[in-house]
N, C-alpha and C. Protein backbone atom coordinates (compact mmCIF):
# COMPACT_ATOMS: atom_id res chain seq x y z
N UNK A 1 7.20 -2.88 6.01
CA UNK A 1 8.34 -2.67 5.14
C UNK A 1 8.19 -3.54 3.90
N UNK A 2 8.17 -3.00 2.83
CA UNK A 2 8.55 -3.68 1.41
C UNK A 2 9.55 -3.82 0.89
N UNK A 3 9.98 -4.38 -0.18
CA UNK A 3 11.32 -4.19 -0.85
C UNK A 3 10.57 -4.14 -2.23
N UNK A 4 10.99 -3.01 -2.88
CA UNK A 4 10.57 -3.04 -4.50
C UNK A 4 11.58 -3.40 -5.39
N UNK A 5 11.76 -4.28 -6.33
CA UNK A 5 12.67 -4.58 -7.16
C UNK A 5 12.34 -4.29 -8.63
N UNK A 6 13.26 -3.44 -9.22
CA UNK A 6 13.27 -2.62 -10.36
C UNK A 6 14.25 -3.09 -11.18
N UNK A 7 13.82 -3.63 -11.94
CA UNK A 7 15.21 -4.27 -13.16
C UNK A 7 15.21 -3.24 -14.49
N UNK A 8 16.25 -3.14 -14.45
CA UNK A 8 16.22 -1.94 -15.54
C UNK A 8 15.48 -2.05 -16.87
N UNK A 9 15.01 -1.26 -17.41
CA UNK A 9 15.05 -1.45 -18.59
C UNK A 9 15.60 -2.19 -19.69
N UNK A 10 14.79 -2.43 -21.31
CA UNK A 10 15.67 -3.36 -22.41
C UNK A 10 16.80 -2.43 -22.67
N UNK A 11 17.71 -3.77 -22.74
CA UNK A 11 18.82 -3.08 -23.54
C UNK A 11 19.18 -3.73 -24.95
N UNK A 12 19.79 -3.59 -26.01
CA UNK A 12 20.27 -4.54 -27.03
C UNK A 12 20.36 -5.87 -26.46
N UNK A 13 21.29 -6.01 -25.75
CA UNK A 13 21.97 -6.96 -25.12
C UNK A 13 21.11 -7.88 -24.23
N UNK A 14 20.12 -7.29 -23.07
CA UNK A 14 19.31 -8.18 -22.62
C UNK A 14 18.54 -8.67 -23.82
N UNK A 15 17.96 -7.90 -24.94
CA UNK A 15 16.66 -8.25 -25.85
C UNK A 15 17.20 -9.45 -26.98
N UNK A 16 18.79 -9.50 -26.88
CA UNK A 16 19.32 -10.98 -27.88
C UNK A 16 19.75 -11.80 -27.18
N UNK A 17 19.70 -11.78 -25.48
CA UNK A 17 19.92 -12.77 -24.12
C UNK A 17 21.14 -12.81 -24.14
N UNK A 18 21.71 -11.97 -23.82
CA UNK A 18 23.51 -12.03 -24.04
C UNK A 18 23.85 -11.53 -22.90
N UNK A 19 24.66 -12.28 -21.77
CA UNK A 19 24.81 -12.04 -20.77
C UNK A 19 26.12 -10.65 -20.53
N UNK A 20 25.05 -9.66 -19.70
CA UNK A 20 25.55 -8.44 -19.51
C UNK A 20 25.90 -8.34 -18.11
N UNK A 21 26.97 -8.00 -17.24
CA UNK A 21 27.28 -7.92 -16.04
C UNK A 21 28.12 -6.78 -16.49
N UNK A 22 29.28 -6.63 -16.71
CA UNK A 22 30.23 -5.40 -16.25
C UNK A 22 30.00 -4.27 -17.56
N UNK A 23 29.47 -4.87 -18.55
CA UNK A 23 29.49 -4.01 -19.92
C UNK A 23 28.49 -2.96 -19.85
N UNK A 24 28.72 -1.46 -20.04
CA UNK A 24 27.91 -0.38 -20.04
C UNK A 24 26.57 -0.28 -20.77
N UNK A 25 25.75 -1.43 -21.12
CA UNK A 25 24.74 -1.63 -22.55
C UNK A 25 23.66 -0.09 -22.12
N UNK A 26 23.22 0.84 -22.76
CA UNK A 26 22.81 1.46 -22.91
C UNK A 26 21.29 0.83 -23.11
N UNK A 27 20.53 1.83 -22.33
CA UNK A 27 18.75 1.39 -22.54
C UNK A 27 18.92 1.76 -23.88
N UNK A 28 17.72 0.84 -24.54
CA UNK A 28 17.01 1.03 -25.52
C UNK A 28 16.09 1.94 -25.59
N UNK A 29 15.13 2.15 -26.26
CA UNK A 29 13.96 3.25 -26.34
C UNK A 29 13.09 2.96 -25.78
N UNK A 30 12.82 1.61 -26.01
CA UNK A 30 11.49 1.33 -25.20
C UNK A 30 12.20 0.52 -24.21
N UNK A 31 13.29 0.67 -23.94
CA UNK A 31 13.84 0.64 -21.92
C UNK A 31 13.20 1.81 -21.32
N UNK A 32 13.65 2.81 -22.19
CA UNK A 32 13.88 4.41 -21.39
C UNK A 32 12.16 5.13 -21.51
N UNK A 33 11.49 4.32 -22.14
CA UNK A 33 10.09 4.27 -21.82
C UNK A 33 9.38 3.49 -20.78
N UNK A 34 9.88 1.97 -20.74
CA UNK A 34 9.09 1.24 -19.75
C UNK A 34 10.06 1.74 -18.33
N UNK A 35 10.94 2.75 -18.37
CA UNK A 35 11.62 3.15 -16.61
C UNK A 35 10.68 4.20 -16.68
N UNK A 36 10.31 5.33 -17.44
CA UNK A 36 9.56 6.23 -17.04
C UNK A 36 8.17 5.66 -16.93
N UNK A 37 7.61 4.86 -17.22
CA UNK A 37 5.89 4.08 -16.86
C UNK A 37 6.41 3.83 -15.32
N UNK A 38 7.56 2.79 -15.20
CA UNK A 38 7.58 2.85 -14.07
C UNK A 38 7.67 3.42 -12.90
N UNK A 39 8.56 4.40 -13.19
CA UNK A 39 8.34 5.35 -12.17
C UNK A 39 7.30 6.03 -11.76
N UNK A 40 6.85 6.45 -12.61
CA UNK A 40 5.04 6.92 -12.36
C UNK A 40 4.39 5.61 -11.36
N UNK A 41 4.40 4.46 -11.60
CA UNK A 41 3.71 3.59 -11.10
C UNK A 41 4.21 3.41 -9.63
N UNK A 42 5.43 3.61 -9.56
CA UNK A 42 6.28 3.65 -8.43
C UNK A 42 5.68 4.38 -7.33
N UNK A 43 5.73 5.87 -7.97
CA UNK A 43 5.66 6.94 -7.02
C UNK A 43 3.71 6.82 -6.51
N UNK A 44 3.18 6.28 -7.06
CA UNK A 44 1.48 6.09 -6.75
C UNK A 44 1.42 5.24 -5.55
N UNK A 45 2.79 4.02 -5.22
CA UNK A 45 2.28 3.40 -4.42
C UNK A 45 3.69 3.87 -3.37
N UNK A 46 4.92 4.44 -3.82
CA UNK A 46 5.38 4.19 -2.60
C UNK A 46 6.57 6.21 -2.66
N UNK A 47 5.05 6.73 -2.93
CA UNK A 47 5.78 8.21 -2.70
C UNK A 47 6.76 8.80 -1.78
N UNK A 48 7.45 8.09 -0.70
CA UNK A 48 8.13 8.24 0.18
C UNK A 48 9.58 7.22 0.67
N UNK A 49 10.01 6.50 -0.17
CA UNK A 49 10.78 5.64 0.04
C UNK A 49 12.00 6.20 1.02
N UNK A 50 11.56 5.15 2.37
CA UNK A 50 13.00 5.19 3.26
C UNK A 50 14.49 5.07 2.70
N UNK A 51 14.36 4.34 1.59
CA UNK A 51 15.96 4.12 1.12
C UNK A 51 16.00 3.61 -0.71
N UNK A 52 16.43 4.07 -1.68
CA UNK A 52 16.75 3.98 -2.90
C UNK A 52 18.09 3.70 -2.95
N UNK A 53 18.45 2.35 -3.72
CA UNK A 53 19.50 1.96 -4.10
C UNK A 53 19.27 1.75 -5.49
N UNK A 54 20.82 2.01 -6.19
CA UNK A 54 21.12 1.95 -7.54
C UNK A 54 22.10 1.04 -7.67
N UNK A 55 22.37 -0.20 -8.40
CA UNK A 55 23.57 -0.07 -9.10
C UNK A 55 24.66 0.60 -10.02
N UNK A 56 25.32 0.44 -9.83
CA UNK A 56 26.00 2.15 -10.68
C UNK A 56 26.50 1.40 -11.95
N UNK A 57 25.60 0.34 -12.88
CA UNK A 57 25.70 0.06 -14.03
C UNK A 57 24.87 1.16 -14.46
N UNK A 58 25.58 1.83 -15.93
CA UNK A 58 24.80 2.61 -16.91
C UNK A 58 22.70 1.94 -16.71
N UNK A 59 22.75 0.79 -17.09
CA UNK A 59 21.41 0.62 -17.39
C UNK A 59 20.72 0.69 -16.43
N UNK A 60 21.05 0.25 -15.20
CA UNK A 60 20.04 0.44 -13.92
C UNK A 60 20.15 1.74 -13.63
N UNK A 61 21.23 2.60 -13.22
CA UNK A 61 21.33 3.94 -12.83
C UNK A 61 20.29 4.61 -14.12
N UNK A 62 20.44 4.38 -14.69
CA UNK A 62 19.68 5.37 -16.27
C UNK A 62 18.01 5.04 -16.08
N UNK A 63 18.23 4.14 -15.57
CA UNK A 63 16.45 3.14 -15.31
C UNK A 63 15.84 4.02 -13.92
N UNK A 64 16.83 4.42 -13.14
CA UNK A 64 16.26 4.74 -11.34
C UNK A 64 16.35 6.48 -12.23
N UNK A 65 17.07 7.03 -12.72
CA UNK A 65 16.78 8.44 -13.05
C UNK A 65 15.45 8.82 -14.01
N UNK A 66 15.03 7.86 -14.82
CA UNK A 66 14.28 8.07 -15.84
C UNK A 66 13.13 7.53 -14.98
N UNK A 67 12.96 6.95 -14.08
CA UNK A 67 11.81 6.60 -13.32
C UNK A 67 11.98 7.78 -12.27
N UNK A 68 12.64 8.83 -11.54
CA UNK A 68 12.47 10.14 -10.90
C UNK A 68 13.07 9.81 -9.72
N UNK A 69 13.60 8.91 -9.67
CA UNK A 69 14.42 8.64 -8.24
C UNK A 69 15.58 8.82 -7.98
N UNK A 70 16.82 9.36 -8.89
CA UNK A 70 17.61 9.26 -9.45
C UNK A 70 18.25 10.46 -8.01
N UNK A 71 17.96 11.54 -7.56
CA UNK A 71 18.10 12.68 -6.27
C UNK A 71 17.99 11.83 -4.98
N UNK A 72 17.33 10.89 -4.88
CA UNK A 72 16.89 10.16 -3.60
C UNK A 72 18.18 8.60 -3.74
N UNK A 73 18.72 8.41 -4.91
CA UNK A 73 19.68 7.74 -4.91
C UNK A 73 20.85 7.00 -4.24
N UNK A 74 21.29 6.10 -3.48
CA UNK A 74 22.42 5.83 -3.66
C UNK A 74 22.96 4.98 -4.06
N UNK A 75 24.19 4.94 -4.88
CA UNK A 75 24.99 3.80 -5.82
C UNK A 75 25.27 2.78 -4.43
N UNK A 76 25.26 1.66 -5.22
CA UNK A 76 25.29 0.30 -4.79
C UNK A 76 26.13 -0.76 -5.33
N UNK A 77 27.29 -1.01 -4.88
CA UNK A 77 27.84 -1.95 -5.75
C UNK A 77 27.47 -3.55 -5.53
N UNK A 78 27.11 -3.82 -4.30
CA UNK A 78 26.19 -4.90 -4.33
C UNK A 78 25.02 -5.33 -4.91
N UNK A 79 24.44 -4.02 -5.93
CA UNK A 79 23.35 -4.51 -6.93
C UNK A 79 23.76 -4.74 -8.04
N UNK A 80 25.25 -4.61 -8.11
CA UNK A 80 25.80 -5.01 -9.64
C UNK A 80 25.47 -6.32 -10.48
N UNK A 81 25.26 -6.59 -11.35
CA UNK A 81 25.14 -8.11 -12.11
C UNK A 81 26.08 -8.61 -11.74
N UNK A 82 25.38 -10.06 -12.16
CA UNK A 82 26.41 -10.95 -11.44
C UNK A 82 27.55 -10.60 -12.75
N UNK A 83 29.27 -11.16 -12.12
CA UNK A 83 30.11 -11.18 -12.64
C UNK A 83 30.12 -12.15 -13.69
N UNK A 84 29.99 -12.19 -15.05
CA UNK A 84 29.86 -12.94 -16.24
C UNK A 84 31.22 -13.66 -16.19
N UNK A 85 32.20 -12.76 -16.21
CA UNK A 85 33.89 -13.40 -16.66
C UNK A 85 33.68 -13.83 -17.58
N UNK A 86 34.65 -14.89 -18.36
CA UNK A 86 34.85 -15.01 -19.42
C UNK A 86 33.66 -15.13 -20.90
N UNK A 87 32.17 -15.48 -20.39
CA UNK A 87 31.10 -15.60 -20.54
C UNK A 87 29.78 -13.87 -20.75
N UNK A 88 30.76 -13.01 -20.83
CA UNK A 88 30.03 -11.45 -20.94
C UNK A 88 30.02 -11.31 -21.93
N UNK A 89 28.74 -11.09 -22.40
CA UNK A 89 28.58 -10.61 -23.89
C UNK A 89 27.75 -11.90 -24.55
N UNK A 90 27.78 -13.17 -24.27
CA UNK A 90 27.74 -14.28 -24.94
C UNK A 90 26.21 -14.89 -24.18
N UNK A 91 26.13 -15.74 -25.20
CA UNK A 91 24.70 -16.19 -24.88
C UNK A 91 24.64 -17.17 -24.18
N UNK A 92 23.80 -17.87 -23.71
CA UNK A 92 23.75 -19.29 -23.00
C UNK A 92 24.12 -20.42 -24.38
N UNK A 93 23.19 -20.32 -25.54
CA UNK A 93 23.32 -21.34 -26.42
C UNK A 93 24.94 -21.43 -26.75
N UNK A 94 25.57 -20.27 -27.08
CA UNK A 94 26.90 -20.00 -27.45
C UNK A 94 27.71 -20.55 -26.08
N UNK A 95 27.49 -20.52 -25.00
CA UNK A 95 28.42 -20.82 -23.56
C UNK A 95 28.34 -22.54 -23.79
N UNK A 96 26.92 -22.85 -24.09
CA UNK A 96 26.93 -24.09 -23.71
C UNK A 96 27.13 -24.95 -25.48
N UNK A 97 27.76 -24.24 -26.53
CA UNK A 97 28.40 -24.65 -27.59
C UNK A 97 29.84 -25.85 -26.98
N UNK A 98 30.31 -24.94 -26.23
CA UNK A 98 31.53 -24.78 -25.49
C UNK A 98 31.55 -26.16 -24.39
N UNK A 99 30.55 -26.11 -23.78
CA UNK A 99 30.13 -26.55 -22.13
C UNK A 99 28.83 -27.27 -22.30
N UNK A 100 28.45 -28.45 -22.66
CA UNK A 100 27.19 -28.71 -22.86
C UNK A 100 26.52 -28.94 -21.36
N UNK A 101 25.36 -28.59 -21.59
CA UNK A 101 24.27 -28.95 -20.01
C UNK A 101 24.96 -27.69 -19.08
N UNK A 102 25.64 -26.99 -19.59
CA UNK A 102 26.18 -25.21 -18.40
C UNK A 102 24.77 -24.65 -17.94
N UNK A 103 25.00 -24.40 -16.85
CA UNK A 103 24.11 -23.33 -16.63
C UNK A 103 24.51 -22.13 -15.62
N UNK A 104 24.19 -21.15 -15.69
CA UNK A 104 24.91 -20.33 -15.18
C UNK A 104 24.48 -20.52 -13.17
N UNK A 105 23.68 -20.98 -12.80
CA UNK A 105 23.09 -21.37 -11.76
C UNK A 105 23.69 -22.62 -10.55
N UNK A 106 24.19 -23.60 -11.52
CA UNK A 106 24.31 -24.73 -11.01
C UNK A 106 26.25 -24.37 -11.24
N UNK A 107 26.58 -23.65 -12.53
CA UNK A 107 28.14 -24.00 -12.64
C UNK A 107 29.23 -22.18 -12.63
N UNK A 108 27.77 -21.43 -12.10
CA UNK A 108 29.00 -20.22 -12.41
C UNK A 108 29.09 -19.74 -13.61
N UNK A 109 30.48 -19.03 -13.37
CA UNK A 109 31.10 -18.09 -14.38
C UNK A 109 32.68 -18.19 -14.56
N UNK A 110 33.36 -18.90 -15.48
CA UNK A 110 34.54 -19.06 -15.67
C UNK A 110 35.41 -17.72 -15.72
N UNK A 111 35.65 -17.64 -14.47
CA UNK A 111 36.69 -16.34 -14.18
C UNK A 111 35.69 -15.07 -13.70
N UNK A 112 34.44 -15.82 -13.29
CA UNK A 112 33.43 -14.38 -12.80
C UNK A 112 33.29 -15.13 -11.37
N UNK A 113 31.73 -15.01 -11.04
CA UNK A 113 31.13 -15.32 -10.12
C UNK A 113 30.55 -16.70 -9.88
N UNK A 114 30.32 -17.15 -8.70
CA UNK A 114 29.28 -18.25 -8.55
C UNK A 114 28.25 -17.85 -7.73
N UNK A 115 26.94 -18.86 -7.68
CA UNK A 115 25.69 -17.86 -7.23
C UNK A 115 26.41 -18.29 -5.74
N UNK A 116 26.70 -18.62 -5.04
CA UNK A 116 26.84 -18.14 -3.80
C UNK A 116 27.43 -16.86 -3.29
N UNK A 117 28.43 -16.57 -4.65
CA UNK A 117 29.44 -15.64 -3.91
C UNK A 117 28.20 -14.33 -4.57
N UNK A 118 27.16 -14.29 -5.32
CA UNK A 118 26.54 -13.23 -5.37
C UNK A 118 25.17 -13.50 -4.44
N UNK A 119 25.19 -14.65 -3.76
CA UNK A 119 24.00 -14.79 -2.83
C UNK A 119 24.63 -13.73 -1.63
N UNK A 120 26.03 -13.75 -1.21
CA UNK A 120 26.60 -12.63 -0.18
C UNK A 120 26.40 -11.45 -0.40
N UNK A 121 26.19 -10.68 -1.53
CA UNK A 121 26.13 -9.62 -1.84
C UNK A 121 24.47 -8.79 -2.05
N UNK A 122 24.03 -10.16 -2.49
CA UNK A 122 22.79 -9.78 -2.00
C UNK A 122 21.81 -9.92 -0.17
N UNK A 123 22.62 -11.04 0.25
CA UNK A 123 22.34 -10.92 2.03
C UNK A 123 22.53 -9.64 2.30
N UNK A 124 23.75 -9.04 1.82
CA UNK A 124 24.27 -6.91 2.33
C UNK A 124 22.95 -6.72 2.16
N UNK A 125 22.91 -6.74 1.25
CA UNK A 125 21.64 -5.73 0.77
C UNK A 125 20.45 -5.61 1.20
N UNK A 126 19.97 -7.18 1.49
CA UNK A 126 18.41 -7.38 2.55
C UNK A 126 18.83 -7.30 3.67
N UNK A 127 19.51 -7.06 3.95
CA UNK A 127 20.81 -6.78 5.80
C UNK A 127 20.62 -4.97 5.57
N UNK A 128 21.13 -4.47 4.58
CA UNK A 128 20.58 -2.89 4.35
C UNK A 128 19.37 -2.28 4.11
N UNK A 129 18.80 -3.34 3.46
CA UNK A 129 17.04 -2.62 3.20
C UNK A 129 16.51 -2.81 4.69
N UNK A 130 16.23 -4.20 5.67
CA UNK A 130 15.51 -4.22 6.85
C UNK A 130 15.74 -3.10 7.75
N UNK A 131 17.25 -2.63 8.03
CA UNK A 131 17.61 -1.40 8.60
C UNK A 131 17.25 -0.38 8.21
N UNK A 132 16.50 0.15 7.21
CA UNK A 132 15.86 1.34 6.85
C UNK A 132 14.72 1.54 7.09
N UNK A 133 13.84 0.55 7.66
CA UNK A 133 12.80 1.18 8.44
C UNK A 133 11.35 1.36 7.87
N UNK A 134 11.71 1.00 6.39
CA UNK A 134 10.35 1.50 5.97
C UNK A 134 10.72 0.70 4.10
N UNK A 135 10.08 1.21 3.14
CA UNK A 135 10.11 0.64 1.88
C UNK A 135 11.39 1.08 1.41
N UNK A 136 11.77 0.19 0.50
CA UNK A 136 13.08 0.31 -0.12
C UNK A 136 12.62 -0.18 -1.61
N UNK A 137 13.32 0.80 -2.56
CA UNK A 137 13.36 0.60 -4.08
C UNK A 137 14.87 0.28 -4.42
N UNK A 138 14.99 -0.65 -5.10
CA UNK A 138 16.16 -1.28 -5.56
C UNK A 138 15.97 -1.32 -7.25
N UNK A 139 17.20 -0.71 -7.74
CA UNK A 139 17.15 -0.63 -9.12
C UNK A 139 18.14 -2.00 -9.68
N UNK A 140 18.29 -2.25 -10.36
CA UNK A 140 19.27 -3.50 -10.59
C UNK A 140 18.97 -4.38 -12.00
N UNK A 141 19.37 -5.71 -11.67
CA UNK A 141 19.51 -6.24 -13.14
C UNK A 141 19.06 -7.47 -12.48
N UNK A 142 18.69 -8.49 -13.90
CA UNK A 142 18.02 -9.86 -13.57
C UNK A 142 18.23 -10.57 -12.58
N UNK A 143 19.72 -10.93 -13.14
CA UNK A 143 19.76 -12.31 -12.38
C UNK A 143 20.33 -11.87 -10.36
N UNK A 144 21.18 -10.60 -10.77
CA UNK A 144 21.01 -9.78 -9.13
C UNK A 144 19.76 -10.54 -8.59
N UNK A 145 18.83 -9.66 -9.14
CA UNK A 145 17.42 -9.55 -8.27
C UNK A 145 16.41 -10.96 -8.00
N UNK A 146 16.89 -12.01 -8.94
CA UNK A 146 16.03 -13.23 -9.01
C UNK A 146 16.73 -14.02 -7.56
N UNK A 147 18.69 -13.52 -7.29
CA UNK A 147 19.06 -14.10 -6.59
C UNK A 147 18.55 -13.84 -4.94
N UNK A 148 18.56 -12.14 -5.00
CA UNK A 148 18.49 -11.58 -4.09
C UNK A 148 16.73 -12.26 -3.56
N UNK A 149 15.45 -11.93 -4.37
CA UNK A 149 14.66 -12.51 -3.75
C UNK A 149 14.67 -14.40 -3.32
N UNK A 150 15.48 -14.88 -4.03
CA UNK A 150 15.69 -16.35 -3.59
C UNK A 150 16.10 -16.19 -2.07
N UNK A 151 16.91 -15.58 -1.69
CA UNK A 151 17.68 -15.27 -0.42
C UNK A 151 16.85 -14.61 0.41
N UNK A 152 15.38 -13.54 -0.09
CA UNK A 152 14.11 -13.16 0.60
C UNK A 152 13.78 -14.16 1.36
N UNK A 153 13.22 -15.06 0.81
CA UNK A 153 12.34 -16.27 1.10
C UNK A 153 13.00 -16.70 1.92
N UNK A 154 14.13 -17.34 1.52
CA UNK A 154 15.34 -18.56 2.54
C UNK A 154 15.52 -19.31 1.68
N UNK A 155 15.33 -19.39 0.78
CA UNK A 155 16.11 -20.44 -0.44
C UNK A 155 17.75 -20.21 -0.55
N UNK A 156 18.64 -21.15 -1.33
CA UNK A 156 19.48 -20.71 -1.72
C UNK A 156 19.70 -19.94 -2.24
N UNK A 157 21.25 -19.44 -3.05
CA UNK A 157 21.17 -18.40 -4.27
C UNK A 157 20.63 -18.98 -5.53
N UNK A 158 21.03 -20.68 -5.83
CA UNK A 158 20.68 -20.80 -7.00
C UNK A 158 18.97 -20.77 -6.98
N UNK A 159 18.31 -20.74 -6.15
CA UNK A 159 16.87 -20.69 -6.00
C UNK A 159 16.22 -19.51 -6.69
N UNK A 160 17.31 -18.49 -7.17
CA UNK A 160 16.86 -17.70 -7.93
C UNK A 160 16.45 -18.17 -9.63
N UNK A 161 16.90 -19.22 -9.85
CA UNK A 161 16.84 -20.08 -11.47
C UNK A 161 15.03 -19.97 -11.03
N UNK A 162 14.29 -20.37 -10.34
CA UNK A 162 12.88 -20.13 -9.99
C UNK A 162 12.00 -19.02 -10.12
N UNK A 163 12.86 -17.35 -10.31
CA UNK A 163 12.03 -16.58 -10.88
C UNK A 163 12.50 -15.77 -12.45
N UNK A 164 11.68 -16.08 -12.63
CA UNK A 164 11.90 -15.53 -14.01
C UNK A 164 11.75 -14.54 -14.24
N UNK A 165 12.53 -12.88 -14.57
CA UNK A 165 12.08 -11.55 -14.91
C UNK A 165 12.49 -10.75 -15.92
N UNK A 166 12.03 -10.69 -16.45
CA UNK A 166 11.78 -9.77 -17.77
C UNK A 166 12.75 -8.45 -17.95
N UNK A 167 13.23 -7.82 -18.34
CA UNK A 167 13.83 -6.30 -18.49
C UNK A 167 12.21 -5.36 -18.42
N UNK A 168 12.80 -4.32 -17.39
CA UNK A 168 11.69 -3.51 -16.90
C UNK A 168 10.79 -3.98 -15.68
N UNK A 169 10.39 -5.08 -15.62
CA UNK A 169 9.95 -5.76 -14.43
C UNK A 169 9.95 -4.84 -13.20
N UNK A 170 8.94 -5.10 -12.16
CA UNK A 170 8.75 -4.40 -11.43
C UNK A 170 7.90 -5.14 -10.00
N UNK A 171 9.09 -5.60 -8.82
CA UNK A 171 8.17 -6.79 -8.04
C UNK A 171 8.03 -6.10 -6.80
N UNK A 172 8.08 -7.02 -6.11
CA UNK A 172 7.45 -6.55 -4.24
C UNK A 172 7.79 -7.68 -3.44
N UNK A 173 8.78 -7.58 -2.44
CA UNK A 173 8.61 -8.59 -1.49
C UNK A 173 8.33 -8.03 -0.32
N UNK A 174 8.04 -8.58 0.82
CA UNK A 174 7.55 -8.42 1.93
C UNK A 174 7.74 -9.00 3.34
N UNK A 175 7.05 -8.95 4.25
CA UNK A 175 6.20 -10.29 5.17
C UNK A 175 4.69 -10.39 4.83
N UNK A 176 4.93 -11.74 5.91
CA UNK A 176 3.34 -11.79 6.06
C UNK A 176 3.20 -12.71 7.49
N UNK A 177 2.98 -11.94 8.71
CA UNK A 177 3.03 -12.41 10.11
C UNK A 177 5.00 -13.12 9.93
N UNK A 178 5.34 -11.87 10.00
CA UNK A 178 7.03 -12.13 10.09
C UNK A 178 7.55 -13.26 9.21
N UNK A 179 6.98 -13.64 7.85
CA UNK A 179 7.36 -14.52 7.40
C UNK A 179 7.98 -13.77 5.94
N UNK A 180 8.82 -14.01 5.36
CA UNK A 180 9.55 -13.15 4.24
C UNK A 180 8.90 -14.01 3.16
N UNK A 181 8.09 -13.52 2.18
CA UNK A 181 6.80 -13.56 1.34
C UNK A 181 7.05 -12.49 0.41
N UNK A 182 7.22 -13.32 -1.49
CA UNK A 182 6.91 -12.76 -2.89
C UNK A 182 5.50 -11.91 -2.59
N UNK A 183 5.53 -10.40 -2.17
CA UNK A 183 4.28 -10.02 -2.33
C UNK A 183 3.41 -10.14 -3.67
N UNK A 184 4.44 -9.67 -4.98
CA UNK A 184 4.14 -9.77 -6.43
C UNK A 184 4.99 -9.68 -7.06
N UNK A 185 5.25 -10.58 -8.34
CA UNK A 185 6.17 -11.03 -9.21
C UNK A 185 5.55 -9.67 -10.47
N UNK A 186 6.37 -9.09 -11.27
CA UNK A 186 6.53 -8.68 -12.45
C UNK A 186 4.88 -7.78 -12.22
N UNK A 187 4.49 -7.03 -11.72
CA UNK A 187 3.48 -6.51 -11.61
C UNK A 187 2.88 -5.60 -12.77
N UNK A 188 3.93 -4.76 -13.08
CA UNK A 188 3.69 -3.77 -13.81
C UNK A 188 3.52 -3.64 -15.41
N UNK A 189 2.22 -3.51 -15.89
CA UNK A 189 2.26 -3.79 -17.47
C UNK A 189 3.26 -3.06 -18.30
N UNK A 190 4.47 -3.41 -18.99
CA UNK A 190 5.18 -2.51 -19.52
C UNK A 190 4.35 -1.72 -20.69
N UNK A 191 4.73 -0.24 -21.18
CA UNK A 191 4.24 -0.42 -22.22
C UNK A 191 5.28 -0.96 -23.81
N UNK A 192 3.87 -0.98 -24.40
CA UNK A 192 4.66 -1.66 -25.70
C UNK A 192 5.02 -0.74 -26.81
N UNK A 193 6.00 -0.69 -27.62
CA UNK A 193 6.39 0.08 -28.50
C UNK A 193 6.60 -1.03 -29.78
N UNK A 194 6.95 -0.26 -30.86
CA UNK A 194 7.01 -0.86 -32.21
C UNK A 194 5.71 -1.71 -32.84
């Protein structure tokens, strides 16, 4: 069993680091290019997926259809971004104008989330992928997925501040002799536009 983790495509908003959780940001062009590379790349290694989950944000759902998975689907509200609260839309430099030394890891989200309470939401989820029996593709957004594999391993949630992923990104976790193991970080060459 694998778990594939699919972060959507660029959007405006990821590409000026402006934290996006509940806001609809629409892929960019070369989002809605690097989801269709991916999907191609997808379907070469895992043509049969036991279970496809989406978040039912515009950008991930738009990312799992434009990569061909979009029929094999189901919405997920546990792959949602984390809850920004008062902090959506806004950058880290701009949060921590406000809040010096903030980080969204160590202090949350004023009127959103803290990484524990999205470390639960991602346990559902590796609690739902092991029950399926076979590979699972997960469409989703950054900091979701950095948390969710922190919680792979056995780290905390904030243990996700440790991987770093890109918009479009495309990873693999696993075992290895029953041990929950990063098969591969960011694998997939996006392509480049402009």
């Amino acid at each position: 069993m694998r778990l594939w983790l699919v972060r959507h495509g660029e959007t405006e908003w990821s590409r000026t680091g402006r934290h996006t959780g509940r806001t609809d940001a629409p892929l960019l062009p070369a989002g809605a290019v690097a989801a269709g590379a991916a999907g191609a790349w997808l379907r070469a290694r895992v043509p049969a997926p036991s279970l496809v989950l989406s978040s039912p944000r515009l950008r991930a759902a738009e990312t799992c259809r434009l990569a061909g998975f979009a029929s094999e689907a189901e919405p997920c509200e546990d792959l949602s971004e984390w809850d920004y609260g008062e902090y959506e839309g806004r950058t880290t430099e701009e949060i921590r104008s406000a809040r010096p030394g903030w980080t969204l890891w160590a202090d949350g989200a004023v009127g959103g989330e803290s990484a524990s309470s999205v470390g639960r939401r991602a346990d559902r989820v590796i609690e739902r992928a092991r029950a399926a029996g076979g590979d699972v593709l997960l469409f989703s957004h950054g900091h979701l997925l950095r948390v969710l594999a922190a919680r792979w391993v056995g780290l905390p949630p904030a243990g996700g501040r440790l991987f770093a992923l890109p918009a479009g990104a495309v990873c693999v976790l696993g075992d290895e002799r029953e041990t929950p193991v990063v098969v591969g970080w960011d694998l997939m060459e996006r392509p480049r536009t402009g």
